[in-house]
Protein backbone atom coordinates (compact mmCIF):
# COMPACT_ATOMS: atom_id res chain seq x y z
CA UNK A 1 -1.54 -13.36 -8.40
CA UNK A 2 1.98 -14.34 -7.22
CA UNK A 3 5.43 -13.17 -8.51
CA UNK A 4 6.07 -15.96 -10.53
CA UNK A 5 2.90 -16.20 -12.09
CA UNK A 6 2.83 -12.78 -14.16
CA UNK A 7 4.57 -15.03 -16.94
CA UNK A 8 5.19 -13.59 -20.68
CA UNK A 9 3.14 -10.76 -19.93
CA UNK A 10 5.49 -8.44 -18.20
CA UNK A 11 3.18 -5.83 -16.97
CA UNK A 12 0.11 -7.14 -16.01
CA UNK A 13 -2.87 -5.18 -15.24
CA UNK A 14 -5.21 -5.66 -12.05
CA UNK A 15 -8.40 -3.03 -12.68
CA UNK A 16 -9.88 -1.40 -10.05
CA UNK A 17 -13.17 -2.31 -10.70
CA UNK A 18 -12.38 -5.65 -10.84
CA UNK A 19 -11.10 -5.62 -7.10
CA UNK A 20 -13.24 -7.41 -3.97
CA UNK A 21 -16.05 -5.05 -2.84
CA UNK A 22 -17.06 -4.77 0.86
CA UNK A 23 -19.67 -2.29 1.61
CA UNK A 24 -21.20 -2.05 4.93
CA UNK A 25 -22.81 1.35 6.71
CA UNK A 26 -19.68 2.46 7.91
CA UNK A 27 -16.41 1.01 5.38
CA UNK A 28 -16.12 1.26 1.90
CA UNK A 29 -13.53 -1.02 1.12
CA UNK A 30 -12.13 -2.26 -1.90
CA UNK A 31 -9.65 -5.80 -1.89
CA UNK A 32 -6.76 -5.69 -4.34
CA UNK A 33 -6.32 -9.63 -3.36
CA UNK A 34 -8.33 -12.10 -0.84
CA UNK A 35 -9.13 -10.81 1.87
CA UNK A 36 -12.04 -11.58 4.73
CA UNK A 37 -15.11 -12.86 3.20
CA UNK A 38 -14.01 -11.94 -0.38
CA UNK A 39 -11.92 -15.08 -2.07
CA UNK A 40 -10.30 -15.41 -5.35
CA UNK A 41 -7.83 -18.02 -6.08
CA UNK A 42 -6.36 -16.06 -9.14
CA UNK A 43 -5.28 -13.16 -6.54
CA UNK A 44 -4.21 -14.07 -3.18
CA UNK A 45 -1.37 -12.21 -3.42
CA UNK A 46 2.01 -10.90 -5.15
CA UNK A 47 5.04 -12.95 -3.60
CA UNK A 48 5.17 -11.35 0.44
CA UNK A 49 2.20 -8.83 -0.57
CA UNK A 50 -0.66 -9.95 1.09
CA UNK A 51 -2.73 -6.95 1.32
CA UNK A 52 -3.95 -3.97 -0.55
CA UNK A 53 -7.60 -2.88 1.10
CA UNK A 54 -8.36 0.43 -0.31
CA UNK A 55 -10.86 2.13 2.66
CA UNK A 56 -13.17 4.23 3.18
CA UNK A 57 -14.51 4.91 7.11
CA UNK A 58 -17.25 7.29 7.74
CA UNK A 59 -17.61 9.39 10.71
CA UNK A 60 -17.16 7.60 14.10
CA UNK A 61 -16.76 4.14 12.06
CA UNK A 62 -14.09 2.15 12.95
CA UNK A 63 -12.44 -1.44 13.07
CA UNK A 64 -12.42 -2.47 16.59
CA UNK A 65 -9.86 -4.20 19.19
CA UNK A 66 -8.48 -6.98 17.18
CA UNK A 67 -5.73 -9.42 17.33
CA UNK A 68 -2.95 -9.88 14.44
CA UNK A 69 0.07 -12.33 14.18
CA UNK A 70 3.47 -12.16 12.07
CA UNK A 71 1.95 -9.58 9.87
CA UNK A 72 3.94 -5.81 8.68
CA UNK A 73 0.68 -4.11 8.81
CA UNK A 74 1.16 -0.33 6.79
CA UNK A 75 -1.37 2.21 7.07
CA UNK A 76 -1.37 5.18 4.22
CA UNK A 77 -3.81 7.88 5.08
CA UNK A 78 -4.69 9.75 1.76
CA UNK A 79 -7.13 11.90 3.43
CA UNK A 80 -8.72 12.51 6.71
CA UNK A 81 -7.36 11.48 9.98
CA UNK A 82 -7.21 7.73 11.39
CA UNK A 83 -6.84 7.55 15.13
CA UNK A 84 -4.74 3.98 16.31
CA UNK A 85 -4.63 2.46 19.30
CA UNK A 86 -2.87 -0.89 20.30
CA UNK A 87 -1.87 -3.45 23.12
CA UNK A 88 1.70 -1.81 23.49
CA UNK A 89 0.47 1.69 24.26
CA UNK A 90 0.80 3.59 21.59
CA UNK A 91 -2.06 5.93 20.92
CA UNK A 92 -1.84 8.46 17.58
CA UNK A 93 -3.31 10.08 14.49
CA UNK A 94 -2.37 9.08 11.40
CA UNK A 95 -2.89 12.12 8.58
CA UNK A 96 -1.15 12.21 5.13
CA UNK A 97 2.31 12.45 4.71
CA UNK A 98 2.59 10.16 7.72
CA UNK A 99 3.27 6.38 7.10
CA UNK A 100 2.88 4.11 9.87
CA UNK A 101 3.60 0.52 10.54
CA UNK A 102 2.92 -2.14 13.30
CA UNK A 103 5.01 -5.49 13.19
CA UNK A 104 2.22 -7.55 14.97
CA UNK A 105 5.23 -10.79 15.20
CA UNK A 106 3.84 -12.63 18.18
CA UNK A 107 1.06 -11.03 18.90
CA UNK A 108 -0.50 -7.72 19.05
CA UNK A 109 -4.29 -5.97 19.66
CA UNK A 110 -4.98 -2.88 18.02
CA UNK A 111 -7.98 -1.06 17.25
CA UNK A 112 -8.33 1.76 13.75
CA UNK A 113 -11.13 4.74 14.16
CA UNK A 114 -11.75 7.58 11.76
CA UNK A 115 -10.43 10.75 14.44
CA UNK A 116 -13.08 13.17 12.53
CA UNK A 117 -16.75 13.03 13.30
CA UNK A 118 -17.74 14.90 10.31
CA UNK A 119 -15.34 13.93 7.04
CA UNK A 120 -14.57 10.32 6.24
CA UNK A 121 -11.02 8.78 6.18
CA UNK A 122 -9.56 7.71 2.78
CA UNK A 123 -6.98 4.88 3.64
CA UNK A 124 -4.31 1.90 1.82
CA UNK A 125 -3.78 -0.40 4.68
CA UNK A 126 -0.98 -3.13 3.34
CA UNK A 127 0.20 -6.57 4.51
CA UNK A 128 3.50 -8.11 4.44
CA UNK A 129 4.33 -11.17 5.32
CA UNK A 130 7.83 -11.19 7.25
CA UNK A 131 10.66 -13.17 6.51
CA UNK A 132 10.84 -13.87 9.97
CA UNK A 133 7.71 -15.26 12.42
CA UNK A 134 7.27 -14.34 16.45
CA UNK A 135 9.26 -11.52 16.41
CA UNK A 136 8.65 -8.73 19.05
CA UNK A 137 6.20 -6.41 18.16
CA UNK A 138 6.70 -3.15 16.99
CA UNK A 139 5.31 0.72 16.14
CA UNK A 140 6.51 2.98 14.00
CA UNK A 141 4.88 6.14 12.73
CA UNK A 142 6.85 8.70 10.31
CA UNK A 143 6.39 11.88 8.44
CA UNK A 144 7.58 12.52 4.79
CA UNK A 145 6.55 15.00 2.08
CA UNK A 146 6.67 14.12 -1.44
CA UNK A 147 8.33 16.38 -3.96
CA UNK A 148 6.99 16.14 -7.52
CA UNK A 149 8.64 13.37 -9.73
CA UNK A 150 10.93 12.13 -6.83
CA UNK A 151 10.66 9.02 -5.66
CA UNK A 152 10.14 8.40 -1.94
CA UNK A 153 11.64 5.66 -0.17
CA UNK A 154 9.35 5.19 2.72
CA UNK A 155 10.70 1.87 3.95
CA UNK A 156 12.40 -1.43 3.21
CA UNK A 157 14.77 -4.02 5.47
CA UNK A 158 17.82 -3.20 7.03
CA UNK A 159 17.04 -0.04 8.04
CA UNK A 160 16.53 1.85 4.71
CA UNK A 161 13.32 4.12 4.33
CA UNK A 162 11.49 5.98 6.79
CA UNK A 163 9.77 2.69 8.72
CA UNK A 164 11.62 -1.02 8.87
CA UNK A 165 9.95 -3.60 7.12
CA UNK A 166 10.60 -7.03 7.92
CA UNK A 167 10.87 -8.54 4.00
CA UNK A 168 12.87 -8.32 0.93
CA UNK A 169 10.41 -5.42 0.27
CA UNK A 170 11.05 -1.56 -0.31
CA UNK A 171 7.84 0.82 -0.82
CA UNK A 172 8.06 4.43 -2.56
CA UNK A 173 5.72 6.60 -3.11
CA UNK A 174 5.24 9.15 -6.02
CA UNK A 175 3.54 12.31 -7.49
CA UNK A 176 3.36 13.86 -10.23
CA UNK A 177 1.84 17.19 -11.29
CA UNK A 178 0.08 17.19 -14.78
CA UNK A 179 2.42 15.75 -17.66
CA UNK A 180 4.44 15.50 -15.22
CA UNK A 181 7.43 12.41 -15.24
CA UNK A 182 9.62 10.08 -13.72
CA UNK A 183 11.28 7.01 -14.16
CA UNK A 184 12.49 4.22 -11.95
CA UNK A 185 15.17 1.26 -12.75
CA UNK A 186 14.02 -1.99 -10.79
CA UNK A 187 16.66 -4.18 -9.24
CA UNK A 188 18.21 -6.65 -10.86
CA UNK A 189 15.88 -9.81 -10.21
CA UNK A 190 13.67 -7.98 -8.24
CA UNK A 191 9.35 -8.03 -9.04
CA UNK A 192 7.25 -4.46 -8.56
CA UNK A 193 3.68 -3.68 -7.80
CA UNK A 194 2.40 -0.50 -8.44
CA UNK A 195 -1.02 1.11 -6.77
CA UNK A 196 -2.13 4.08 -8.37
CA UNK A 197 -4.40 6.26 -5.84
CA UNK A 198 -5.13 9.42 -7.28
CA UNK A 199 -5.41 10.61 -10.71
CA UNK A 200 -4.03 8.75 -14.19
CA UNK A 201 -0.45 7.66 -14.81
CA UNK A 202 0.47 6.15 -17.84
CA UNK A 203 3.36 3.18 -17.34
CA UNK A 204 4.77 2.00 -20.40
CA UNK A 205 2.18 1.53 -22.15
CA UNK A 206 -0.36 0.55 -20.06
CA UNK A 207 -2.63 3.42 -18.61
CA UNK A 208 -3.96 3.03 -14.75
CA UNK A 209 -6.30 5.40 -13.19
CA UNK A 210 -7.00 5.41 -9.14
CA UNK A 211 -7.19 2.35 -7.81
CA UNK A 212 -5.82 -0.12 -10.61
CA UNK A 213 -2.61 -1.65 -9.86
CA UNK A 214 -0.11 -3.13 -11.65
CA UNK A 215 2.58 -6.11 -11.42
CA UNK A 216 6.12 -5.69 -13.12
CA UNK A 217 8.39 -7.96 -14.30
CA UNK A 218 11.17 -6.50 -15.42
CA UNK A 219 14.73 -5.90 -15.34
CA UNK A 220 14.29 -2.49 -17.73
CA UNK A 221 13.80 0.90 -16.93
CA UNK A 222 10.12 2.17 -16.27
CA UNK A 223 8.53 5.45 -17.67
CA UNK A 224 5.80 7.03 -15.34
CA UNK A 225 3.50 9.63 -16.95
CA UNK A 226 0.60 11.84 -16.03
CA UNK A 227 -1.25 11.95 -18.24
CA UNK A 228 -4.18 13.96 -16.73
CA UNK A 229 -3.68 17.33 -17.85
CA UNK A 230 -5.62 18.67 -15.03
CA UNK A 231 -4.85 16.77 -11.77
CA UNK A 232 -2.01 15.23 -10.24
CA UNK A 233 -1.70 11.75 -9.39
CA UNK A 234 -0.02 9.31 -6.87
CA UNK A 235 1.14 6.21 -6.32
CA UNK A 236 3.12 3.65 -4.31
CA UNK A 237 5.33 0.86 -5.76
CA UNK A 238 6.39 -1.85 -3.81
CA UNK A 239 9.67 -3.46 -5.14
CA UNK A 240 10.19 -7.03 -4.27
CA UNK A 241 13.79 -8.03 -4.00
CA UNK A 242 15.43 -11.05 -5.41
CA UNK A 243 17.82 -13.43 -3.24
């Protein structure tokens, strides 16, 4: 699904069940577009958003030394512990409330291991393409918190959020506690996709539960709802800017 195909339906609805499914003895992984070995032509991505693999790594499972290319690669641990290492020398632990991002640009090798050899790791990793190909490759890794019902800007270009990302693209993330709310006024021109990962938010009038996502287009204000009254629920929504 691209930007400019969402058409006269301004919120259109992308179910998680009805995501790619890879399932091998060590990843659990579920493709909001085309990725690897699972194809479909109707969602190979939304405008610069390449990427949304929801994953699952057991204990000791891992993706090893690998290259990437002009790629923002985001990693979003939602629980568990993901150990990185990469061709630049940076060695870490990613753990929630820490949102990390390589700019592979003109090259880069990095390997992705679940740290714990006893719990799984519950991750979103996320592709970008960049405006810009062969740039110098970068690392960044950042901490945040979330406070309920404010919005998080965790990065975007020029320098605003936590991380840099190398597109017309800024990502928040939200809670909410139960009947909890928030709302959130897109930018003028601009398209959003929203990936709900824990618990049930209503959005207009469309209701998501974990894993569904959702593509926006709309100039108006959004209502966010949780509507589980016994769990709270997060999300990210990545706003893509107009020219």
């Amino acid at each position: 699904m691209k930007a400019h195909e969402i058409g006269k339906s301004k919120l259109a609805v992308r179910r998680s069940a009805e995501r790619g499914h890879t399932q091998l003895s060590w990843l659990d992984s579920w493709h909001t577009f085309s990725f690897d070995s699972y194809y479909d032509p109707q969602h190979m991505a939304f405008g610069p958003l390449r990427v949304i693999n929801e994953d699952r790594i057991a204990p000791g499972g891992g993706f090893g030394t690998h290259p990437h290319r002009d790629m923002e690669i985001i990693t979003y641990v939602v629980e568990g512990k993901l150990q990185h290492r990469d061709s630049l020398g940076n060695g870490s632990t990613i753990l929630p409330g820490e949102i990390q991002k390589m700019s592979a640009g003109s090259g880069i090798l990095h390997s992705e291991f679940n740290a714990s050899d006893k719990s799984p790791v519950h991750l979103l990793q996320i592709w970008i393409m960049p405006e810009t190909r062969g740039l110098e490759p970068r690392y960044e890794q950042e901490k945040f918190e979330l406070k309920p019902g404010v919005w998080q800007l965790l990065g975007g270009p020029n320098g605003q959020g936590l991380i840099s990302i190398q597109q017309k693209v800024k990502l928040y993330a939200l809670n909410l506690i139960p009947g909890g709310r928030a709302e959130f006024k897109p930018s003028e021109n601009a398209n959003l996709w929203i990936q709900t990962i824990k618990g049930s938010i209503q959005v207009q009038d469309k209701a998501l539960v974990a894993g569904d996502g959702l593509a926006v287009s709309s100039d108006q204000k959004l209502d966010f709802y949780n509507s589980d009254n016994q769990s709270g629920s997060e999300l990210l929504l990545f706003e893509l800017l107009g020219s």
